[in-house]
N, C-alpha and C. Protein backbone atom coordinates (compact mmCIF):
# COMPACT_ATOMS: atom_id res chain seq x y z
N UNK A 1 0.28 -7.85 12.58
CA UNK A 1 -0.88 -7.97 11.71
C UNK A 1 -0.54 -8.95 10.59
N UNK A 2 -1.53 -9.94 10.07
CA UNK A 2 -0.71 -10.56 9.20
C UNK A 2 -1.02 -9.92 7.58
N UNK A 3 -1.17 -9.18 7.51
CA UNK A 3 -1.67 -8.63 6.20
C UNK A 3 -0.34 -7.60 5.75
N UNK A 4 0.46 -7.88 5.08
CA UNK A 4 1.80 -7.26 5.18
C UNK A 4 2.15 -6.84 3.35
N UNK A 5 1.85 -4.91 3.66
CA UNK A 5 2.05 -4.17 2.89
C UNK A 5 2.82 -4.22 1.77
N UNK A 6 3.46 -4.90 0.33
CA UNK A 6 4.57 -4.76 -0.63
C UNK A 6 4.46 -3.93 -1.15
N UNK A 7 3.91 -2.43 -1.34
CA UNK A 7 3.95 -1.18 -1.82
C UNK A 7 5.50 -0.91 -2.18
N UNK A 8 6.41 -0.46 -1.54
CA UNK A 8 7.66 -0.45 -1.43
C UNK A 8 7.94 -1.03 -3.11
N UNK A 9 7.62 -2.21 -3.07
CA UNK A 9 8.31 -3.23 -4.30
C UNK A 9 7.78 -2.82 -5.60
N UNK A 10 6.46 -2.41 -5.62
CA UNK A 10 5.12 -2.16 -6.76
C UNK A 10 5.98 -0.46 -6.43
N UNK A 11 6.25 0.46 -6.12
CA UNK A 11 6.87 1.56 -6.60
C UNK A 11 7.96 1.62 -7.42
N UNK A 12 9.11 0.35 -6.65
CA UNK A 12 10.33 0.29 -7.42
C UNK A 12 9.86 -0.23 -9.06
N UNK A 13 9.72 -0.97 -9.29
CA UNK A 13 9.17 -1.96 -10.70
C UNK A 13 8.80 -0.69 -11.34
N UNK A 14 7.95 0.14 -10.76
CA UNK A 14 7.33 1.35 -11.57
C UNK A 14 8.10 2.82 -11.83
N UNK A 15 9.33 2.80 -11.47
CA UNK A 15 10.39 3.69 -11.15
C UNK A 15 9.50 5.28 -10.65
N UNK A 16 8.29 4.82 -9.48
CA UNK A 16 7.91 6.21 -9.06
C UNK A 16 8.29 5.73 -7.09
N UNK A 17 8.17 7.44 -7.19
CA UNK A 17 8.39 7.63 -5.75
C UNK A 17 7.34 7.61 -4.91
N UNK A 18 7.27 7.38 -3.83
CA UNK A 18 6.14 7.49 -2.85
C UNK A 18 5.27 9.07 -2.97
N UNK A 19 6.47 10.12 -2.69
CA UNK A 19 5.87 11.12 -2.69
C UNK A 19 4.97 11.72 -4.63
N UNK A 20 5.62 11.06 -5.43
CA UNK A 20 4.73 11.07 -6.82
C UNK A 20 3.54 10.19 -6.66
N UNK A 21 3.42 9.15 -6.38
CA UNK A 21 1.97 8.00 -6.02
C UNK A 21 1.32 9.32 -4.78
N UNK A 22 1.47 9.70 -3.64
CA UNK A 22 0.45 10.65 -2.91
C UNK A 22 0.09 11.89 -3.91
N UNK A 23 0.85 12.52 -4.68
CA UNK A 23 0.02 13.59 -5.38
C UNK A 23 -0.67 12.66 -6.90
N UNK A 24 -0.20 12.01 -7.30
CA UNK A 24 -1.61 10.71 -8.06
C UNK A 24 -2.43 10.50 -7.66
N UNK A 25 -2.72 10.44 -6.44
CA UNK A 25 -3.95 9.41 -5.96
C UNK A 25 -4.22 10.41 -4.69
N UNK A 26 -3.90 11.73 -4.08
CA UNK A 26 -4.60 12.52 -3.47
C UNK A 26 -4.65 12.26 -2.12
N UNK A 27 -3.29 11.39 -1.54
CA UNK A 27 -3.72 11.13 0.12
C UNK A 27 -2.06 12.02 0.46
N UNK A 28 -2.16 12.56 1.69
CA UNK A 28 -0.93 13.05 2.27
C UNK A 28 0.22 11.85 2.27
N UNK A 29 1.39 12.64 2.53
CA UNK A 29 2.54 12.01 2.28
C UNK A 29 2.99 10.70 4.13
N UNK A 30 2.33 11.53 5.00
CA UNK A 30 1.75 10.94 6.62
C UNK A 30 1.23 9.47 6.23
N UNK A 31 0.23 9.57 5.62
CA UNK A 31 -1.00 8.81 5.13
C UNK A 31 -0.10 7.76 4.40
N UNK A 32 0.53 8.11 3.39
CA UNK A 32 1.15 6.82 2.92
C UNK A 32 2.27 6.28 3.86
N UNK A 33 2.91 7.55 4.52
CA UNK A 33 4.47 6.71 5.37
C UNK A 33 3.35 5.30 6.64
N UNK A 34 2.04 5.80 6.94
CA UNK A 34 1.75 4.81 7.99
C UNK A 34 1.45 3.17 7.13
N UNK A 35 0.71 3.41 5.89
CA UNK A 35 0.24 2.42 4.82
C UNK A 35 1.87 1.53 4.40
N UNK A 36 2.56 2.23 4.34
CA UNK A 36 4.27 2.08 3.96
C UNK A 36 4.76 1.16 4.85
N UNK A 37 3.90 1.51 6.03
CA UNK A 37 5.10 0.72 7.27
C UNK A 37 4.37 -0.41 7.85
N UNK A 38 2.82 -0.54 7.38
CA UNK A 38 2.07 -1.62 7.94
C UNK A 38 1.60 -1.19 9.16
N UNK A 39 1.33 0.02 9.57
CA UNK A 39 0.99 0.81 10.51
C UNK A 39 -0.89 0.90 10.35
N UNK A 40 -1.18 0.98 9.03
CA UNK A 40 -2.33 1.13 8.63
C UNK A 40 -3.36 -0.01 9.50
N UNK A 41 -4.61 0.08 9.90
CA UNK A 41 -5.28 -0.62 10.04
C UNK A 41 -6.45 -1.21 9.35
N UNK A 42 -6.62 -0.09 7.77
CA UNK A 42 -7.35 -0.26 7.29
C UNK A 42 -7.42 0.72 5.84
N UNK A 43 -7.33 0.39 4.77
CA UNK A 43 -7.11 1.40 3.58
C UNK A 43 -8.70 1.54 3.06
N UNK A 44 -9.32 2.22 2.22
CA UNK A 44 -10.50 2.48 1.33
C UNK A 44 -10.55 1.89 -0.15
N UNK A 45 -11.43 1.31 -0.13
CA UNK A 45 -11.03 0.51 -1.57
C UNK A 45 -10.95 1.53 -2.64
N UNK A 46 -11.43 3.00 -2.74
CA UNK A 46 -11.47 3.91 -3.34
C UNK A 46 -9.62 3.95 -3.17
N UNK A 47 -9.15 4.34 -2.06
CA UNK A 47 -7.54 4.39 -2.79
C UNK A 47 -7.17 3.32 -2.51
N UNK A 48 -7.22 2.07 -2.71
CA UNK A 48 -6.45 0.77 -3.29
C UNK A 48 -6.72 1.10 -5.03
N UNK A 49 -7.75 1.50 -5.12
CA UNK A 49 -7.96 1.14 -6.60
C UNK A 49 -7.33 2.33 -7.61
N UNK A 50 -6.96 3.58 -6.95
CA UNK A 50 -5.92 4.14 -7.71
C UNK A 50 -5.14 4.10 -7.34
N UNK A 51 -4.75 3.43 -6.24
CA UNK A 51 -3.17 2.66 -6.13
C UNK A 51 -2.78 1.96 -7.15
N UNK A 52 -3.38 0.81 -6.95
CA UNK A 52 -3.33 0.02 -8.38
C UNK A 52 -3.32 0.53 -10.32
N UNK A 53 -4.26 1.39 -10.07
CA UNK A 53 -4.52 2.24 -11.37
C UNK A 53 -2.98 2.73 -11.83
N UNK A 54 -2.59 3.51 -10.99
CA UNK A 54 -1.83 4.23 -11.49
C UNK A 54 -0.28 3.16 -11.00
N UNK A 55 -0.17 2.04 -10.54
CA UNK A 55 0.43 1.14 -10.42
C UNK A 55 0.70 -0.21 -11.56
N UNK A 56 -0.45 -0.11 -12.00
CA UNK A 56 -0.80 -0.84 -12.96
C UNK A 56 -0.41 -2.52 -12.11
N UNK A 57 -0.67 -2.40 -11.17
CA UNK A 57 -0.89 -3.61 -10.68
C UNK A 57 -2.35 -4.00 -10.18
N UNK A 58 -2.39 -5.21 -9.33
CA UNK A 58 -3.63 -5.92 -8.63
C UNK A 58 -3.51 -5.35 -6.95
N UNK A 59 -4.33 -5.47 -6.83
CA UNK A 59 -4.51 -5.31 -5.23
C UNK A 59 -3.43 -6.95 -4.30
N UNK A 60 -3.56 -7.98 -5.40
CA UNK A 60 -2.61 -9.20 -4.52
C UNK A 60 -1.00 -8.98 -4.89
N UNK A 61 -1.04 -7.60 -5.50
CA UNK A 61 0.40 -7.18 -5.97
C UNK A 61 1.31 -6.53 -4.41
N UNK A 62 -0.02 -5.93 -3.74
CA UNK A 62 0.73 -5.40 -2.75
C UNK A 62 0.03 -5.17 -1.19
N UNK A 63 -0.58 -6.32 -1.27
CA UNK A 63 -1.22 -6.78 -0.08
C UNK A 63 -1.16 -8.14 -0.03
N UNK A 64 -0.21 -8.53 1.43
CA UNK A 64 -0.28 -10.14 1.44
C UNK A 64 -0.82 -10.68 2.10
N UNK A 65 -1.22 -11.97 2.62
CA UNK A 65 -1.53 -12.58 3.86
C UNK A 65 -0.64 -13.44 4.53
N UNK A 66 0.32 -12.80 5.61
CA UNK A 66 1.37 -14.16 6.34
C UNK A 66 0.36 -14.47 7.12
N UNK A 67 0.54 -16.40 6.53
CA UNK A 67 0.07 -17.22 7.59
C UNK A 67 1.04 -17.31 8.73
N UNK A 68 -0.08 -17.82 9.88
CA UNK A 68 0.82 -18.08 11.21
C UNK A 68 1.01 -16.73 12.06
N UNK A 69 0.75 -15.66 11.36
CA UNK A 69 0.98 -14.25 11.88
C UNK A 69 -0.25 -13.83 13.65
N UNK A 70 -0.12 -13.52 14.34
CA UNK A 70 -0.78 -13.72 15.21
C UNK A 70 -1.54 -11.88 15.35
N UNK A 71 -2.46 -11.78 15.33
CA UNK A 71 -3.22 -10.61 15.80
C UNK A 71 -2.86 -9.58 17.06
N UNK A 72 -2.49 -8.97 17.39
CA UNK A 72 -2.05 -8.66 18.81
C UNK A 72 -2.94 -7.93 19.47
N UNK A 73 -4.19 -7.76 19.40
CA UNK A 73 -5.79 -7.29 19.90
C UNK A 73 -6.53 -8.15 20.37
């Protein structure tokens, strides 16, 4: 997929854990390990935006676009 997750990086900077961001923002701990791994096919802008909130970042903080990346569908 070329849309490749930096969550990982936007936790460290913020010295929280994955499992502290799922009880913030109200999605299971499942739910983030698939979002985590680029497994996701699709997030809700409702939790990007308390991702970010409580990240205090942008949505281009931790969503990228690799060019050249090929679709596999």
């Amino acid at each position: 997929m070329p849309i490749k997750i930096t969550l990982d990086e936007a936790l460290k900077k913020k010295h929280m854990t994955s499992k502290e961001l799922c009880e913030k923002i109200g999605i299971t701990e499942a739910n983030m390990s698939i979002l985590r791994s680029g497994k996701a096919k699709a997030i809700r802008f409702d939790t990007l935006s308390k991702i970010c909130m409580f990240l205090e970042c942008e949505p281009k903080d931790i969503l990228q676009y690799e060019t050249g990346e090929e679709e596999n569908e």
